[in-house]
C-alpha atoms as a PDB file:
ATOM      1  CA  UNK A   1      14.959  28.346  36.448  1.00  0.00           C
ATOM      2  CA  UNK A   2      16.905  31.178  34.655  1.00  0.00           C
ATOM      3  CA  UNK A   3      20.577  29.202  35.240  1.00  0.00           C
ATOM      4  CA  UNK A   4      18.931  26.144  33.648  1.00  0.00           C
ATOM      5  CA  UNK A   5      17.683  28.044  31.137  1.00  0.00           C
ATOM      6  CA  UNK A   6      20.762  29.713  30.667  1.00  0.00           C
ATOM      7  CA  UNK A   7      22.552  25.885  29.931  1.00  0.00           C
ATOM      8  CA  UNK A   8      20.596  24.396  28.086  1.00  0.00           C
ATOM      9  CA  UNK A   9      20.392  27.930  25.792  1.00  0.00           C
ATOM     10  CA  UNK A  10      24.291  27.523  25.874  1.00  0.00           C
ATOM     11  CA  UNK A  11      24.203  23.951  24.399  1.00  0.00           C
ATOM     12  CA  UNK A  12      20.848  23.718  22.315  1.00  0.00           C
ATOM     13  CA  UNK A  13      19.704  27.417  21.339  1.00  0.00           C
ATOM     14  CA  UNK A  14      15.942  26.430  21.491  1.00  0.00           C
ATOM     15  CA  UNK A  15      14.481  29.479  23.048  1.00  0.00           C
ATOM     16  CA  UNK A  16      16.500  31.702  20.795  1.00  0.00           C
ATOM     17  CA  UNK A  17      14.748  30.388  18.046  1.00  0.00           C
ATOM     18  CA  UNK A  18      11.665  30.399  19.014  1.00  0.00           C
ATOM     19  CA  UNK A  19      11.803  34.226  20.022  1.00  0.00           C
ATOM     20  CA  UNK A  20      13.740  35.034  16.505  1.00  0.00           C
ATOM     21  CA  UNK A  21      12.252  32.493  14.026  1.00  0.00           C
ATOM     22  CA  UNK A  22       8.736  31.244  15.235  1.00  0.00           C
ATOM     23  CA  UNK A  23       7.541  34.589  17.367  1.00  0.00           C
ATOM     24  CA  UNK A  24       9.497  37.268  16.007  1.00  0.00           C
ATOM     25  CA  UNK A  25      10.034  37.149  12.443  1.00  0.00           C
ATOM     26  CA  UNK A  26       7.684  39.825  11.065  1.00  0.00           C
ATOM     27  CA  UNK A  27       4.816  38.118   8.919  1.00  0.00           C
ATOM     28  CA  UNK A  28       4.711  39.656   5.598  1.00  0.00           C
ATOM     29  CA  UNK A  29       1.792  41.913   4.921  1.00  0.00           C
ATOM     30  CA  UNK A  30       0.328  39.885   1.452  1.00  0.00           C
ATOM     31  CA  UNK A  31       0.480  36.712   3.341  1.00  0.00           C
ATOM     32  CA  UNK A  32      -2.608  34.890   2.910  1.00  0.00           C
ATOM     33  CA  UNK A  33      -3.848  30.879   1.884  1.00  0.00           C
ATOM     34  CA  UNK A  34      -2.735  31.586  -1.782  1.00  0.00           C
ATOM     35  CA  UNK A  35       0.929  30.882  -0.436  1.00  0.00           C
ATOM     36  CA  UNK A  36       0.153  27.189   0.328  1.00  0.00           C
ATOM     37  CA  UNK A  37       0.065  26.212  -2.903  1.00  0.00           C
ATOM     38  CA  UNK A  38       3.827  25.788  -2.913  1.00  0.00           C
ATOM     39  CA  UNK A  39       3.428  23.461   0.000  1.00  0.00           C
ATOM     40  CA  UNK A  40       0.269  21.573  -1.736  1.00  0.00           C
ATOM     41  CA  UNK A  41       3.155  21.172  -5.168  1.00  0.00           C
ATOM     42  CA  UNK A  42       5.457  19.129  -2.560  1.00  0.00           C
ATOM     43  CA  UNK A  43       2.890  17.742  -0.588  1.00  0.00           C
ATOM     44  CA  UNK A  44       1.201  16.469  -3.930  1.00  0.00           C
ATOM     45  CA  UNK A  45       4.459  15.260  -5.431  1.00  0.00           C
ATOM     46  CA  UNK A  46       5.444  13.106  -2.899  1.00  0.00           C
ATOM     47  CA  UNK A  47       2.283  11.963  -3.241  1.00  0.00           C
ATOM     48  CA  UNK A  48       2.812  10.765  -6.444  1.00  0.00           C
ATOM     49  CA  UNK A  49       6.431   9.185  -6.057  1.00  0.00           C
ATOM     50  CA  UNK A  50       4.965   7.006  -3.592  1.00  0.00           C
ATOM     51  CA  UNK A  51       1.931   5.722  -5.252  1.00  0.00           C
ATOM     52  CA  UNK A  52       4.042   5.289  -8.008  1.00  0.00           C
ATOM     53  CA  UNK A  53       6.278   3.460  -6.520  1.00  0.00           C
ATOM     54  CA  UNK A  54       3.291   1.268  -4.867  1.00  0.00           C
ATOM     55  CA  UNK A  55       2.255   0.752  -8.154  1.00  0.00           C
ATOM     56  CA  UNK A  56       5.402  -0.386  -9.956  1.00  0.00           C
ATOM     57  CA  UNK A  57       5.925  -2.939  -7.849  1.00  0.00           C
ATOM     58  CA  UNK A  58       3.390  -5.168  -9.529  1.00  0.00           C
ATOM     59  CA  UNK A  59       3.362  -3.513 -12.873  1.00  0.00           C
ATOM     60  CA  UNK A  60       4.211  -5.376 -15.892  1.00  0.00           C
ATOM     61  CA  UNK A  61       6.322  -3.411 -18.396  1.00  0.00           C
ATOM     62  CA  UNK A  62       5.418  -6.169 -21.317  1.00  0.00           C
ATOM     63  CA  UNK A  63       3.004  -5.657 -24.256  1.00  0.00           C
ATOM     64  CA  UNK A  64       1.084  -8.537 -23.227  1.00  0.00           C
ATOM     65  CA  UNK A  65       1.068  -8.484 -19.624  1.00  0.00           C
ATOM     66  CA  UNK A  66       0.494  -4.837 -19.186  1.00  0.00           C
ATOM     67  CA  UNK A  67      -3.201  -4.597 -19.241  1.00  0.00           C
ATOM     68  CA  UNK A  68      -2.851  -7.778 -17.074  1.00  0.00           C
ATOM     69  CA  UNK A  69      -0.457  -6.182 -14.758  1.00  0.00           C
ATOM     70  CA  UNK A  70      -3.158  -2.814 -14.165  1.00  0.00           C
ATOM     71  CA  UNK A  71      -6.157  -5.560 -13.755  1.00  0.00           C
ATOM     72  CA  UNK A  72      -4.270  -7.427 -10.887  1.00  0.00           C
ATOM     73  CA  UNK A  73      -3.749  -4.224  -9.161  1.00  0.00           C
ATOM     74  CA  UNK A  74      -7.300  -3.141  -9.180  1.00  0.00           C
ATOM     75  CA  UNK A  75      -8.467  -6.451  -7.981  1.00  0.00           C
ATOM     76  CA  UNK A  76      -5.900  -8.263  -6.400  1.00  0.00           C
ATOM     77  CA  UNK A  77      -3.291  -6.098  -4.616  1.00  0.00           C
ATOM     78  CA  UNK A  78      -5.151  -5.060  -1.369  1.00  0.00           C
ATOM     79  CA  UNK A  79      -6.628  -1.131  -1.983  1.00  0.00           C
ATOM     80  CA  UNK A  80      -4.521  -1.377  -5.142  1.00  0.00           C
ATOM     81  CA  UNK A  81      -7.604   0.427  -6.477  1.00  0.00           C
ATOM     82  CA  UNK A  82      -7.438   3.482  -4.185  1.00  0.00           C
ATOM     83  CA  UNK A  83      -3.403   3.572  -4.802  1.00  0.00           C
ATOM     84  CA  UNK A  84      -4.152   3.571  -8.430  1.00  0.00           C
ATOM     85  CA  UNK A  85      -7.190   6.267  -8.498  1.00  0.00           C
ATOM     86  CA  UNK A  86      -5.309   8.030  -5.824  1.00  0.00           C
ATOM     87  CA  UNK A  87      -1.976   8.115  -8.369  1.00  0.00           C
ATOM     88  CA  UNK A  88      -4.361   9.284 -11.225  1.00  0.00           C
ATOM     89  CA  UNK A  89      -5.819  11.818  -9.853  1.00  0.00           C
ATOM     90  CA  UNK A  90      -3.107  13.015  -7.691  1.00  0.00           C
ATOM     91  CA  UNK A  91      -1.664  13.865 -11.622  1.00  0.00           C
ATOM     92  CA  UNK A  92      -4.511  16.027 -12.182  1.00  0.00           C
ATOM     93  CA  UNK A  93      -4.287  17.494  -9.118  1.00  0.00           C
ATOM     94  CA  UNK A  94      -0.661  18.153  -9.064  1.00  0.00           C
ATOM     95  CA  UNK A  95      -0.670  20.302 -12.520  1.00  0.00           C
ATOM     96  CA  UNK A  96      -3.727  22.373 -11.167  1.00  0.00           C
ATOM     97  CA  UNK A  97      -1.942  23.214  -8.346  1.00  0.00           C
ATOM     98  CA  UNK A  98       1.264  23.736 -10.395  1.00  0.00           C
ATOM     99  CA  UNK A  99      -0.592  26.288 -12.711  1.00  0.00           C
ATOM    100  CA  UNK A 100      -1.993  28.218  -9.742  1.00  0.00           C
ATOM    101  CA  UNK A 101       1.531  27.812  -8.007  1.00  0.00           C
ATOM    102  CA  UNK A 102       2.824  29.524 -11.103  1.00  0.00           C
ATOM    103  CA  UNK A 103       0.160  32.010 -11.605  1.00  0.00           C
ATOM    104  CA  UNK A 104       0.673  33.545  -8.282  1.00  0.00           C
ATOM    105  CA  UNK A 105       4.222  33.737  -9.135  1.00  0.00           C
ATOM    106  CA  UNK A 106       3.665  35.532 -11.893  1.00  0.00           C
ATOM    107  CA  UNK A 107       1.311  37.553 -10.148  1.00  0.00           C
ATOM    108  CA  UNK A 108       3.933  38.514  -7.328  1.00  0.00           C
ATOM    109  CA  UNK A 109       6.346  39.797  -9.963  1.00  0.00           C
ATOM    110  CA  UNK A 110       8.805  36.537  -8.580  1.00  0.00           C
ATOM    111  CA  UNK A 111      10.249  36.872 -11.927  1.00  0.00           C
ATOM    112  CA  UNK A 112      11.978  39.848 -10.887  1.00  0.00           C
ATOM    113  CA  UNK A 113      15.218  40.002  -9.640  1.00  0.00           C
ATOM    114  CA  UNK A 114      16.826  38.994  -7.448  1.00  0.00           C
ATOM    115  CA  UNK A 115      14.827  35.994  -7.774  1.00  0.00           C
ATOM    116  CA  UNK A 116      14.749  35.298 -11.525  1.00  0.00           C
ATOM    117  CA  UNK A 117      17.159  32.338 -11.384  1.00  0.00           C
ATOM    118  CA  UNK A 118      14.173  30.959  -9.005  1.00  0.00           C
ATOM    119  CA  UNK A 119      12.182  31.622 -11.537  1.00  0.00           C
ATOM    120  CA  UNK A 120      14.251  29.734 -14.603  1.00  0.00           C
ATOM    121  CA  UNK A 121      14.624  27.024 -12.677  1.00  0.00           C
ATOM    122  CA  UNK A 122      11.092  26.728 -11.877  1.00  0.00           C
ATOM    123  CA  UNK A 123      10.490  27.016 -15.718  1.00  0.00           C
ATOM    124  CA  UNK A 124      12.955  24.101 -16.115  1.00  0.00           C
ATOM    125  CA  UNK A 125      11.561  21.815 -13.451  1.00  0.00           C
ATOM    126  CA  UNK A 126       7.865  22.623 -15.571  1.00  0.00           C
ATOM    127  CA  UNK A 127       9.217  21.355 -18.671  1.00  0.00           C
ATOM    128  CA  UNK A 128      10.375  18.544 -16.967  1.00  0.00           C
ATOM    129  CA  UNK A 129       7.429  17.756 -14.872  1.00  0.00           C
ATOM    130  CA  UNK A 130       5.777  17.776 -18.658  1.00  0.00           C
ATOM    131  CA  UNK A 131       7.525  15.533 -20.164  1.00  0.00           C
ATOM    132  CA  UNK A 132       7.738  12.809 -17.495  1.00  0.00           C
ATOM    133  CA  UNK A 133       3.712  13.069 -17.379  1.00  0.00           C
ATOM    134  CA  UNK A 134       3.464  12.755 -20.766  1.00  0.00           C
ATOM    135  CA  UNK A 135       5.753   9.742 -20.867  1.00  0.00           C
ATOM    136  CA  UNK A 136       4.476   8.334 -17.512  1.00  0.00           C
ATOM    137  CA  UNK A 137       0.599   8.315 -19.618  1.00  0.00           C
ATOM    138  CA  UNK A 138       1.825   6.692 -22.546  1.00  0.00           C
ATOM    139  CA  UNK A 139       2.976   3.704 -20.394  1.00  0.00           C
ATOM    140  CA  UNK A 140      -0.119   1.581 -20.170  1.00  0.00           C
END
């Protein structure tokens, strides 16, 4: 078993990562559930991208058909209601977990360097996320 071992190691180094990356990289000692609230931002997020673009495929960008447009998704499209409550709330959902996200970082001093070009960018991508919410509301 060793020589087979031995080529597949050679030509796909599967083992080696598992005993480096998976079992023995050292688990840092302030690790605890707080930390998944990066994961829950991108988990959340794409979340949202594809709701949204569930929904505007039968959204109506026009004055008069807008209201229209929202109506024929809640009744029509099938569980165009759950896409659309699942959209709206997944907003609400995604800046609470964006402030605690943020809050921890703060917390863990990731504003320090070497890590405060993480942090500007993170500041950046806040502003951002802002501003497309607030023009993403004022749509309907």
């Amino acid at each position: 078993m060793g020589k087979v071992r031995n080529w597949v190691d050679a030509r796909f180094p599967l083992t080696k990562f598992i005993e480096e990356d998976l079992t023995g990289y050292p688990t840092p000692r302030n690790l605890s559930y707080w930390w998944n609230f990066g994961f829950l931002a991108g988990f959340v997020l794409v979340l949202q991208i594809l709701s949204g673009i569930f929904l505007a495929m039968h959204y109506k960008a026009d004055a008069s058909l807008a209201f229209a447009s929202v109506e024929h998704i809640m009744r029509e499209v099938n569980y165009g209601w759950l896409i659309r409550y699942v959209h709206s709330t997944g907003a609400t959902a995604f800046f609470a977990v964006i402030f605690i996200h943020m809050a921890l970082t703060l917390y863990y001093g990731s504003y320090r360097a070497p890590r405060e070009l993480m942090w500007w960018t993170g500041q950046c991508l806040l502003l951002l996320l802002m501003a497309t919410a607030f023009m993403g509301y004022l749509l309907p």
